[in-house]
PDB file of N, CA and C in Angstrom:
ATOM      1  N   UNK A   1      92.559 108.274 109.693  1.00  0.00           N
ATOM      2  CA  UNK A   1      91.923 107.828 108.467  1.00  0.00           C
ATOM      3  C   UNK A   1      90.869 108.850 108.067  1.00  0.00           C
ATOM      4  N   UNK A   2      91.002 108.912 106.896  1.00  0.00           N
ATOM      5  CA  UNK A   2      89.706 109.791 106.193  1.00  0.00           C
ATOM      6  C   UNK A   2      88.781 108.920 105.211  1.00  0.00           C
ATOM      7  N   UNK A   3      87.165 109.115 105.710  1.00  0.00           N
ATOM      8  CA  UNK A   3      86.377 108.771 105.003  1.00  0.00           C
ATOM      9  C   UNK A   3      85.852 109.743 104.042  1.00  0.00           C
ATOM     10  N   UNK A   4      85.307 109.317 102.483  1.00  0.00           N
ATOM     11  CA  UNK A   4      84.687 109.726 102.040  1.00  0.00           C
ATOM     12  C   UNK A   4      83.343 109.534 101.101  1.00  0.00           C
ATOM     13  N   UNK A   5      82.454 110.043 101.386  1.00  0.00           N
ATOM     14  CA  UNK A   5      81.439 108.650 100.767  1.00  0.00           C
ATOM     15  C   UNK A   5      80.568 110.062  99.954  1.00  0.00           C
ATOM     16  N   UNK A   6      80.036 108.622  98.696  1.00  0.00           N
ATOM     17  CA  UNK A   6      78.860 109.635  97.511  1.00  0.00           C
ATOM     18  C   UNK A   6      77.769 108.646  97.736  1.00  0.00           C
ATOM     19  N   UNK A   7      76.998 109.057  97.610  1.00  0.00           N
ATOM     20  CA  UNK A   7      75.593 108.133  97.437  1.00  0.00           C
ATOM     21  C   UNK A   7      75.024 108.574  96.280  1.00  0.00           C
ATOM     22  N   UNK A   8      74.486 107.646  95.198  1.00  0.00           N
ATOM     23  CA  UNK A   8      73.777 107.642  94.546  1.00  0.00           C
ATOM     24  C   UNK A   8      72.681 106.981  93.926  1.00  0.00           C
ATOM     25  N   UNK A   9      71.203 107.514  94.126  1.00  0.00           N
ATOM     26  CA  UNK A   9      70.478 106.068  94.252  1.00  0.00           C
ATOM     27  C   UNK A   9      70.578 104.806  95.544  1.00  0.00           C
ATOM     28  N   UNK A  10      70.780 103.484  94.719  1.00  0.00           N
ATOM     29  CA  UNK A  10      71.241 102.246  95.369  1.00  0.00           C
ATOM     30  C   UNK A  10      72.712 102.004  95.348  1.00  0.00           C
ATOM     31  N   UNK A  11      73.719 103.301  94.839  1.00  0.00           N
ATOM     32  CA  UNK A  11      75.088 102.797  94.738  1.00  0.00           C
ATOM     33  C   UNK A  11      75.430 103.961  95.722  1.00  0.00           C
ATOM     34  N   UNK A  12      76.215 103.103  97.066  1.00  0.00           N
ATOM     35  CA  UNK A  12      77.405 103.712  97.848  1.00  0.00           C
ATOM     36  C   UNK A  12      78.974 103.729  97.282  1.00  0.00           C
ATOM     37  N   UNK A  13      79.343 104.708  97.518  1.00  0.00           N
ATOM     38  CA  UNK A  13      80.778 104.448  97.462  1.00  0.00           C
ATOM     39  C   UNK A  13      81.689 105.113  98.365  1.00  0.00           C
ATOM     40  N   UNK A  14      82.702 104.617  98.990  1.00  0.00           N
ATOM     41  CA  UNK A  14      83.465 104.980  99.952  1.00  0.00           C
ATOM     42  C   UNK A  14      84.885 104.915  99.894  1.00  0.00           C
ATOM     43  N   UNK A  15      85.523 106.193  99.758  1.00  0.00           N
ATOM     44  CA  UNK A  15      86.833 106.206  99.485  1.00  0.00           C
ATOM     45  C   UNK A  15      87.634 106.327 100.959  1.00  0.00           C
ATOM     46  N   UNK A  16      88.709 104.982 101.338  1.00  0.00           N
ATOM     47  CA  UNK A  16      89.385 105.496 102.500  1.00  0.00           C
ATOM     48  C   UNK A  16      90.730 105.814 102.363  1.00  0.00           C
ATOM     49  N   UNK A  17      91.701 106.836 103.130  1.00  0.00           N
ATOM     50  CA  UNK A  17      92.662 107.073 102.774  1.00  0.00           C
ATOM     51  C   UNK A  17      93.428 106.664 104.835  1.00  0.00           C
ATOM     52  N   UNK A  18      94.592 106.402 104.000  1.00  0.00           N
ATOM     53  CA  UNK A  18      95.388 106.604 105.502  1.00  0.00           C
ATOM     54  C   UNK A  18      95.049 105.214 106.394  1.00  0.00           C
ATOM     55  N   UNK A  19      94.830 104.877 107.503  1.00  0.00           N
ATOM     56  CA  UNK A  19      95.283 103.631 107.777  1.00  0.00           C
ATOM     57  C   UNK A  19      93.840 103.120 108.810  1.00  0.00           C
ATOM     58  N   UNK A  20      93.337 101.876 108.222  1.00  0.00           N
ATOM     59  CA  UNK A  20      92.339 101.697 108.959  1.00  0.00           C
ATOM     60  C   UNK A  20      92.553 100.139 109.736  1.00  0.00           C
ATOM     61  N   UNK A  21      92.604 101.015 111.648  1.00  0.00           N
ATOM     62  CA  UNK A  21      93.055 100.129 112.335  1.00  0.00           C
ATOM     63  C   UNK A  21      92.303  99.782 113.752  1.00  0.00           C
ATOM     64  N   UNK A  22      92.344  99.673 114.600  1.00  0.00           N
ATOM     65  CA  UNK A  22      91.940  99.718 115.920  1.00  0.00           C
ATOM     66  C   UNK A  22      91.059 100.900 116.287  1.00  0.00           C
ATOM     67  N   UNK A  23      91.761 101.824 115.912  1.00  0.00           N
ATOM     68  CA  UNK A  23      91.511 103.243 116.242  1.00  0.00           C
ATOM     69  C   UNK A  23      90.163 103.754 115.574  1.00  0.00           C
ATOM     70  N   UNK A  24      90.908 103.589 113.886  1.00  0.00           N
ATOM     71  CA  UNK A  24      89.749 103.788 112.938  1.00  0.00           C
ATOM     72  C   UNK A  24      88.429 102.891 112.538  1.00  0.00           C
ATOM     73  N   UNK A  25      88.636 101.565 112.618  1.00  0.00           N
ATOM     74  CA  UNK A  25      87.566 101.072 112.147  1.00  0.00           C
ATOM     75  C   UNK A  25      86.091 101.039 112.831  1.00  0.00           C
ATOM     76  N   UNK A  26      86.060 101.540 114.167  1.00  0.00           N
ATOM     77  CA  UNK A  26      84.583 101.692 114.727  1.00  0.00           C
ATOM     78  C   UNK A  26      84.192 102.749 113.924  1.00  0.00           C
ATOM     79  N   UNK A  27      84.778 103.689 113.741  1.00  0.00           N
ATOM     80  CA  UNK A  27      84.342 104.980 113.053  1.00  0.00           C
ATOM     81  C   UNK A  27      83.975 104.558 111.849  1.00  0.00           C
ATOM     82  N   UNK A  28      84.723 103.759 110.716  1.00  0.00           N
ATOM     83  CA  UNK A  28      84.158 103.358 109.768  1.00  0.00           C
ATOM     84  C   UNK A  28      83.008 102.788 109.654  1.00  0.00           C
ATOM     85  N   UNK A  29      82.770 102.112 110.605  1.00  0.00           N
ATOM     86  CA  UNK A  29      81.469 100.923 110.591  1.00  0.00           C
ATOM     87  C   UNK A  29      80.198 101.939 111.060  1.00  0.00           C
ATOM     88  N   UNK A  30      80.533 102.896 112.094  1.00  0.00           N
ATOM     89  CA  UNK A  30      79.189 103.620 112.026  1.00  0.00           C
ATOM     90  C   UNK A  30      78.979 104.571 111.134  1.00  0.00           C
ATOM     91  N   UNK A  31      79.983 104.868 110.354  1.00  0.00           N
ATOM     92  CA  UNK A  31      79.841 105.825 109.407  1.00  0.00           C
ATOM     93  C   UNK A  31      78.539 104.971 107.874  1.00  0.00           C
ATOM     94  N   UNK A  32      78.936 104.209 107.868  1.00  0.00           N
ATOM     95  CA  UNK A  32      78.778 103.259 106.541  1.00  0.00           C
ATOM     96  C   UNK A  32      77.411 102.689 106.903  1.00  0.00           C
ATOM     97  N   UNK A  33      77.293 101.810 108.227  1.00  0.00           N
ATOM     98  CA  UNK A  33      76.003 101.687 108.518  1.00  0.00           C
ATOM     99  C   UNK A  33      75.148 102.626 108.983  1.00  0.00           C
ATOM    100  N   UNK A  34      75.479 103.735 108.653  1.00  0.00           N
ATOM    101  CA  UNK A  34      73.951 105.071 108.693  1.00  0.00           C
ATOM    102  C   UNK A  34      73.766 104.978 107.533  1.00  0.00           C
ATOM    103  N   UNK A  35      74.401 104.678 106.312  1.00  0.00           N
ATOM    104  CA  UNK A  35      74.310 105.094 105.071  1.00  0.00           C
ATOM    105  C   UNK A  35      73.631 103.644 104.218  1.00  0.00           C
ATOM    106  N   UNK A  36      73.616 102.658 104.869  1.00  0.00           N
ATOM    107  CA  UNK A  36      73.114 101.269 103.974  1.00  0.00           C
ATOM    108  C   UNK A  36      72.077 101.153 103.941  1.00  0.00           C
ATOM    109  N   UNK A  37      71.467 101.747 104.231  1.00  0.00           N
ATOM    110  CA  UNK A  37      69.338 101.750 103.924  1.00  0.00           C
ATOM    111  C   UNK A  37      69.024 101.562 102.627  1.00  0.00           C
ATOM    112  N   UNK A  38      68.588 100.559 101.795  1.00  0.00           N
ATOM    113  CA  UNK A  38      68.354 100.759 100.360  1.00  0.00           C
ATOM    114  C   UNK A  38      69.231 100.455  99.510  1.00  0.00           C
ATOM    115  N   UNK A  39      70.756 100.596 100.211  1.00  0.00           N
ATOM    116  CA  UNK A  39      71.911 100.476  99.047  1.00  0.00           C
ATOM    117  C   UNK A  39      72.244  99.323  98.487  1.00  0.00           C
ATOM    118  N   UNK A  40      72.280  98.980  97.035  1.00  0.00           N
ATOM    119  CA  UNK A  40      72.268  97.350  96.704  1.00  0.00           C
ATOM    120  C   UNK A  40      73.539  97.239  96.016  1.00  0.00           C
ATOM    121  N   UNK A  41      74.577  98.481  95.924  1.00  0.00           N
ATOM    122  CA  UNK A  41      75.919  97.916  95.678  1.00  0.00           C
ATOM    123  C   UNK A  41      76.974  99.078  96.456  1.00  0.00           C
ATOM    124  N   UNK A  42      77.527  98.618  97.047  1.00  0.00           N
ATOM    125  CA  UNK A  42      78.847  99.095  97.691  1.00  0.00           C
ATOM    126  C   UNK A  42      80.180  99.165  97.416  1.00  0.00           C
ATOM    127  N   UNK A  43      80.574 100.133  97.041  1.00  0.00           N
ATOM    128  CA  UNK A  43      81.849 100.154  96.564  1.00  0.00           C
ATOM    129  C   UNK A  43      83.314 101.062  97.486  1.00  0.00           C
ATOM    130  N   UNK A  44      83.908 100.165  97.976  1.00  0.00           N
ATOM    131  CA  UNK A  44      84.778 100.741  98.962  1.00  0.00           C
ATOM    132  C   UNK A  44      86.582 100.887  98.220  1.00  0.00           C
ATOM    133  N   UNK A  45      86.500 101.872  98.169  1.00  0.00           N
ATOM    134  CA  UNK A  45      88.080 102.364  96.968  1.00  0.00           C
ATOM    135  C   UNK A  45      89.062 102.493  98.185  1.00  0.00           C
ATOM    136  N   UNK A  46      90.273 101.804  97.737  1.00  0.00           N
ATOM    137  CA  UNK A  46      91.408 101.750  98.645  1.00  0.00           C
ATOM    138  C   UNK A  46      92.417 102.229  98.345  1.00  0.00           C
ATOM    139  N   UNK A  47      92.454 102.801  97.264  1.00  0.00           N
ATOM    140  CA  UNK A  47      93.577 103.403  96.841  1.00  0.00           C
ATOM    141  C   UNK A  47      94.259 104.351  97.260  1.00  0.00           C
ATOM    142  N   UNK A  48      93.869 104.899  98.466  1.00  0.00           N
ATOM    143  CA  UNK A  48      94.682 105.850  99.125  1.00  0.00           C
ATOM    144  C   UNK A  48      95.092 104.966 100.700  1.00  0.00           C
ATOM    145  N   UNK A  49      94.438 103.460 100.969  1.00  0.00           N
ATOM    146  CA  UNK A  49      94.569 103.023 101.968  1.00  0.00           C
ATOM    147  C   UNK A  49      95.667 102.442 102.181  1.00  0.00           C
ATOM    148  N   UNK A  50      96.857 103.262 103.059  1.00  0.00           N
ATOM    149  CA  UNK A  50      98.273 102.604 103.674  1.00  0.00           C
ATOM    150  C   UNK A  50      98.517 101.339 104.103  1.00  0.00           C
ATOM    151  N   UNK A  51      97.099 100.708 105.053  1.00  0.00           N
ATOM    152  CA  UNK A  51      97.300  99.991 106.164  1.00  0.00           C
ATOM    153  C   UNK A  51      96.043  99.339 106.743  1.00  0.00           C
ATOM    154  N   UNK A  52      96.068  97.923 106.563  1.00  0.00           N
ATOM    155  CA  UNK A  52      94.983  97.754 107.029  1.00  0.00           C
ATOM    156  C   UNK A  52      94.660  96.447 108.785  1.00  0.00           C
ATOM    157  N   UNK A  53      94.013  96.734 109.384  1.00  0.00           N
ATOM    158  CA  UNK A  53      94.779  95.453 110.788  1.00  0.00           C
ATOM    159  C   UNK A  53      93.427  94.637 110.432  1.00  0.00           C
ATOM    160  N   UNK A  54      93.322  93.808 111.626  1.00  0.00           N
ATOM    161  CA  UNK A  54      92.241  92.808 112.076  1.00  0.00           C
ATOM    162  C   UNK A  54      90.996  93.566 112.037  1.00  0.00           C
ATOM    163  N   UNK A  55      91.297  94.450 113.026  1.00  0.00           N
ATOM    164  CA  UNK A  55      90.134  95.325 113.285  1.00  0.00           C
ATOM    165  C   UNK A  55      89.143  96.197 112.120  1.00  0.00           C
ATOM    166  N   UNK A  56      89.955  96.197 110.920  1.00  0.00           N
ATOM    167  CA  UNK A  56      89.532  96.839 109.512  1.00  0.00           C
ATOM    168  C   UNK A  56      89.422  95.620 109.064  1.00  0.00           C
ATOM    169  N   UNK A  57      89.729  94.167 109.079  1.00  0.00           N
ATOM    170  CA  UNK A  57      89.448  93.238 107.874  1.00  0.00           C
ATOM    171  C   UNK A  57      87.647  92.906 108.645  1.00  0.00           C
ATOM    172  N   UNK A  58      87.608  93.237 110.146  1.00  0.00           N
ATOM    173  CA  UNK A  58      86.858  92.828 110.768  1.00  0.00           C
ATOM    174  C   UNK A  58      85.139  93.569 110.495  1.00  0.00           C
ATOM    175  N   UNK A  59      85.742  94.627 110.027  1.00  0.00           N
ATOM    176  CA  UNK A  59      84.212  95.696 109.421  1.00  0.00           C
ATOM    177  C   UNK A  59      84.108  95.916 107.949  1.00  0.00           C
ATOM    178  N   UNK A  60      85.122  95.059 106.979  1.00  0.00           N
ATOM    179  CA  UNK A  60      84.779  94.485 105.757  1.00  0.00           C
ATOM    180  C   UNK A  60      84.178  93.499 105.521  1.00  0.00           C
ATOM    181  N   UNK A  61      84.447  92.891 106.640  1.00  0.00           N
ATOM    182  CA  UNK A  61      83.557  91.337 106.770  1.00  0.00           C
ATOM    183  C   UNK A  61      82.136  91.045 107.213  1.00  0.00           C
ATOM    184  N   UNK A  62      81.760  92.036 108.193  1.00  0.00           N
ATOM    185  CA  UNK A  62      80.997  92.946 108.627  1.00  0.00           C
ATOM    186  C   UNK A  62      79.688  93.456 107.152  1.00  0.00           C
ATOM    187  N   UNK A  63      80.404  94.480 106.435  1.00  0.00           N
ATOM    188  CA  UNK A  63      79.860  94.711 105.221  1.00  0.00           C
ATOM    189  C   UNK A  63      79.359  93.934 104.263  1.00  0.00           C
ATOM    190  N   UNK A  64      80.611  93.014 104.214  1.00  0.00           N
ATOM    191  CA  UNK A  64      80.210  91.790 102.958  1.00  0.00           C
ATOM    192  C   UNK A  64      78.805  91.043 103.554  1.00  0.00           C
ATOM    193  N   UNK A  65      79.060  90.599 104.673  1.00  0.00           N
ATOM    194  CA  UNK A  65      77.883  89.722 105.395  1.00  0.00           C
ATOM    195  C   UNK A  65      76.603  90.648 105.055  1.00  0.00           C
ATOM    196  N   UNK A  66      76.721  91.914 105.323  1.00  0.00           N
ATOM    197  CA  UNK A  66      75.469  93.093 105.695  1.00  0.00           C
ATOM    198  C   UNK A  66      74.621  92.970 103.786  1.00  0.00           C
ATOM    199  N   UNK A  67      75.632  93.062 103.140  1.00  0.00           N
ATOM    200  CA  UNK A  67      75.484  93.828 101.511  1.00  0.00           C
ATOM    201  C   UNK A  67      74.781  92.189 101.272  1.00  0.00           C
ATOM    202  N   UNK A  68      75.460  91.256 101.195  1.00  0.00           N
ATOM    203  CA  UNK A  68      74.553  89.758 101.120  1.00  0.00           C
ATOM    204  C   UNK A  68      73.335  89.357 101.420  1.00  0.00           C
ATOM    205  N   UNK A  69      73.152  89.806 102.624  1.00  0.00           N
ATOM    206  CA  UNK A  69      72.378  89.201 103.256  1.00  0.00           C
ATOM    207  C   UNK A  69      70.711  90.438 102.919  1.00  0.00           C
ATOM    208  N   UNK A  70      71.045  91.543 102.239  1.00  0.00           N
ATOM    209  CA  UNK A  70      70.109  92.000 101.422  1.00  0.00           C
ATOM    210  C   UNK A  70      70.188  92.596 100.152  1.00  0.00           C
ATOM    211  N   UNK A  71      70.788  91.162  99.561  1.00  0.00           N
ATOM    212  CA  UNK A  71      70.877  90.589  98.397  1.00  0.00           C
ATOM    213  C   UNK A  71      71.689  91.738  97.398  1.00  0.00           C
ATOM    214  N   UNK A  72      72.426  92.742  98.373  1.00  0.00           N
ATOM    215  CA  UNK A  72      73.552  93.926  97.453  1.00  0.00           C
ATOM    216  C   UNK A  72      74.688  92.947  97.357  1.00  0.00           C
ATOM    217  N   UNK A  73      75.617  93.871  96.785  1.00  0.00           N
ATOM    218  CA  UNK A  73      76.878  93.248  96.795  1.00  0.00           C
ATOM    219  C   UNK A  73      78.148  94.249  97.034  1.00  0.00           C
ATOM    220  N   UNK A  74      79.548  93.758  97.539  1.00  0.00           N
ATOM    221  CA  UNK A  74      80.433  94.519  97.919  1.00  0.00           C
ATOM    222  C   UNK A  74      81.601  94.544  97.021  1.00  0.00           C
ATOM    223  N   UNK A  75      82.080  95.535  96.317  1.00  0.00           N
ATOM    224  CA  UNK A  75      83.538  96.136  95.469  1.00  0.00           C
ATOM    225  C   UNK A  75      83.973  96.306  96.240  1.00  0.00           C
ATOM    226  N   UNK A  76      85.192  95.872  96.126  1.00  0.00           N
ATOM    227  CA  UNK A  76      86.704  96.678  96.861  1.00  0.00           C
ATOM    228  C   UNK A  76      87.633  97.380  95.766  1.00  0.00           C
ATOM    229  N   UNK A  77      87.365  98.346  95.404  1.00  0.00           N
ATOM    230  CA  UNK A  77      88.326  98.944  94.431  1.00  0.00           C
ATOM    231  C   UNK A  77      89.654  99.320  94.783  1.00  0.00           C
ATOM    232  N   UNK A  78      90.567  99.392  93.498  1.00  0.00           N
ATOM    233  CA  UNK A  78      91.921  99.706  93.934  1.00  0.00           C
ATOM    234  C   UNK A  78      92.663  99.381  95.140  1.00  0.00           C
ATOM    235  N   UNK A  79      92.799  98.606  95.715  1.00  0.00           N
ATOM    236  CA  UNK A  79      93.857  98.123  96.800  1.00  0.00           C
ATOM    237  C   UNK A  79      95.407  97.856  96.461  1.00  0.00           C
ATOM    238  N   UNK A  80      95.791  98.758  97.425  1.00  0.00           N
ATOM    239  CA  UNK A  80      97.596  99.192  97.023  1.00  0.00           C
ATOM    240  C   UNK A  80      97.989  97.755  97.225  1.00  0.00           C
ATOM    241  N   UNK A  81      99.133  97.121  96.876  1.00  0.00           N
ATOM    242  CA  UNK A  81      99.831  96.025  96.730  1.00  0.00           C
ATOM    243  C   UNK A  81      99.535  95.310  97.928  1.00  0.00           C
ATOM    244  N   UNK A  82     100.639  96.348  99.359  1.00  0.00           N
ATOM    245  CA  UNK A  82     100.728  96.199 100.837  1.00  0.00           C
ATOM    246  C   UNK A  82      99.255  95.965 101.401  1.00  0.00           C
ATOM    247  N   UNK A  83      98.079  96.210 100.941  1.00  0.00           N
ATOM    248  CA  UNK A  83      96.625  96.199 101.650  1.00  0.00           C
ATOM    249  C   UNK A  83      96.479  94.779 100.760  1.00  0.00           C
ATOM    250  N   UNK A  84      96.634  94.806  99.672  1.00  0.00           N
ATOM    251  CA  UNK A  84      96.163  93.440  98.878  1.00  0.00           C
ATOM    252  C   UNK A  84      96.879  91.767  99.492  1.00  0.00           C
ATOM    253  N   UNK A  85      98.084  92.396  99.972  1.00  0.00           N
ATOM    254  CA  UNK A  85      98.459  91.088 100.906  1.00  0.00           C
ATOM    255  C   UNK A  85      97.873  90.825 101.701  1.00  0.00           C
ATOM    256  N   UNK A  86      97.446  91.933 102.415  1.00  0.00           N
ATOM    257  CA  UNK A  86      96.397  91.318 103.888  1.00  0.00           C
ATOM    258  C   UNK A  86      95.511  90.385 103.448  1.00  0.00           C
ATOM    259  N   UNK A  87      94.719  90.997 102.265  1.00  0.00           N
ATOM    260  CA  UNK A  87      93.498  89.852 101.912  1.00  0.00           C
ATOM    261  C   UNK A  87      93.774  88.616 101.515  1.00  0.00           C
ATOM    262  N   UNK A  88      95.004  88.768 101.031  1.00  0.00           N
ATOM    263  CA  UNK A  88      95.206  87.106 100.202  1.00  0.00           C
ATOM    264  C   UNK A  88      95.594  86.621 101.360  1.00  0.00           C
ATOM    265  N   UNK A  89      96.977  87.241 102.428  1.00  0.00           N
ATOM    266  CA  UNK A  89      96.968  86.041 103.591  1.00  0.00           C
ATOM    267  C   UNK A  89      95.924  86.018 104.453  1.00  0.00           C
ATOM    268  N   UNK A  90      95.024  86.621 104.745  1.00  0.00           N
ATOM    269  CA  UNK A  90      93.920  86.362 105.862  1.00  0.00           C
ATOM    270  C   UNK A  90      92.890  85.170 104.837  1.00  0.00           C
ATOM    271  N   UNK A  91      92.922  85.410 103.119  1.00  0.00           N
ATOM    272  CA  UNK A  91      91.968  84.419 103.158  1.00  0.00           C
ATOM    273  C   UNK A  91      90.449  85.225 102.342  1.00  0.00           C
ATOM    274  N   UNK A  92      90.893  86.385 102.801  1.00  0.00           N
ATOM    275  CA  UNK A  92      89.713  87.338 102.309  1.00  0.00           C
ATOM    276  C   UNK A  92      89.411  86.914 100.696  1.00  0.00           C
ATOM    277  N   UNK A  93      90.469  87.249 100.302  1.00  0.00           N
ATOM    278  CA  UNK A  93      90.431  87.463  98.817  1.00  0.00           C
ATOM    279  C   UNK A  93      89.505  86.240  97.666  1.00  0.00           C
ATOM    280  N   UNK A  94      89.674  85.253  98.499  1.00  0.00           N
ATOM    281  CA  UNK A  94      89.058  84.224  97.854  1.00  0.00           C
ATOM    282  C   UNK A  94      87.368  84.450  98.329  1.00  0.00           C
ATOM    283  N   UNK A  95      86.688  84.927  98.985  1.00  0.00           N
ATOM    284  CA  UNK A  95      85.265  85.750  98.720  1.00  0.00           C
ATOM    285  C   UNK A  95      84.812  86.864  98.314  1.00  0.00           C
ATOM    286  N   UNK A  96      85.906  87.800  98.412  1.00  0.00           N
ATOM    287  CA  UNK A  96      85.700  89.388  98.292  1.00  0.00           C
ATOM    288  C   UNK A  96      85.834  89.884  96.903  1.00  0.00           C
ATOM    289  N   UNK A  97      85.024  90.585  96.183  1.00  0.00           N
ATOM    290  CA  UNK A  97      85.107  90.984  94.997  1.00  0.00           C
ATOM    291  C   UNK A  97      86.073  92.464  94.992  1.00  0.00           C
ATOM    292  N   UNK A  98      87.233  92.043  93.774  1.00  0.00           N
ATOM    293  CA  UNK A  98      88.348  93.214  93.733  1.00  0.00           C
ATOM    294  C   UNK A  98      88.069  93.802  92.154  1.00  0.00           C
ATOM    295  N   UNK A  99      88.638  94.733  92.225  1.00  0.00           N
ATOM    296  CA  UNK A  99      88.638  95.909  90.899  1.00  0.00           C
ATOM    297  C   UNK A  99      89.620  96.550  91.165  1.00  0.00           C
ATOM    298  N   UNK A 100      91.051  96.561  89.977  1.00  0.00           N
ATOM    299  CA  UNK A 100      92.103  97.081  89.922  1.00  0.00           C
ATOM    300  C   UNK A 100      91.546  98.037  88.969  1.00  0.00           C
TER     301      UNK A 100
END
């Protein structure tokens, strides 16, 4: 998986490509939490994301809780069809804010 992140101000944004799983998602989560100091909206673009497991719904959930709980909020932009099922069957989708 490849991360890529802009900061600007209070807006993060993080583009992932390629497949975030077991492997990848610790890396994501420390990548993202060095970067949340201050940030009051988060925007995580999926449009290059293949694949997503437990272990990746597990450090979105992670985020959402983090971005809430100091009073930011979390985008999920662009999610390919195959990633957008995960959320609707896990359940996600009905809390998580999407942008096609």
């Amino acid at each position: 998986m490849e991360i890529f992140k802009a900061k600007d101000n209070d807006l993060l944004k993080v583009s992932l490509s390629g497949r975030l799983d077991t492997n990848s998602a610790p890396e994501l989560e420390k990548s993202i939490k060095d970067e949340l100091e201050g940030v009051k909206k988060l925007v995580l673009n999926l449009f290059n994301l293949d694949y997503i497991s437990s272990a990746g719904l597990r450090v979105i959930l992670m985020l959402h809780k983090s971005m809430k709980a100091s009073g930011g909020s979390l985008l999920i932009s662009h999610p390919k069809d195959e990633v957008m099922e995960v959320f609707d069957m896990t359940g996600f989708s009905s809390f998580l804010v999407f942008e096609e």
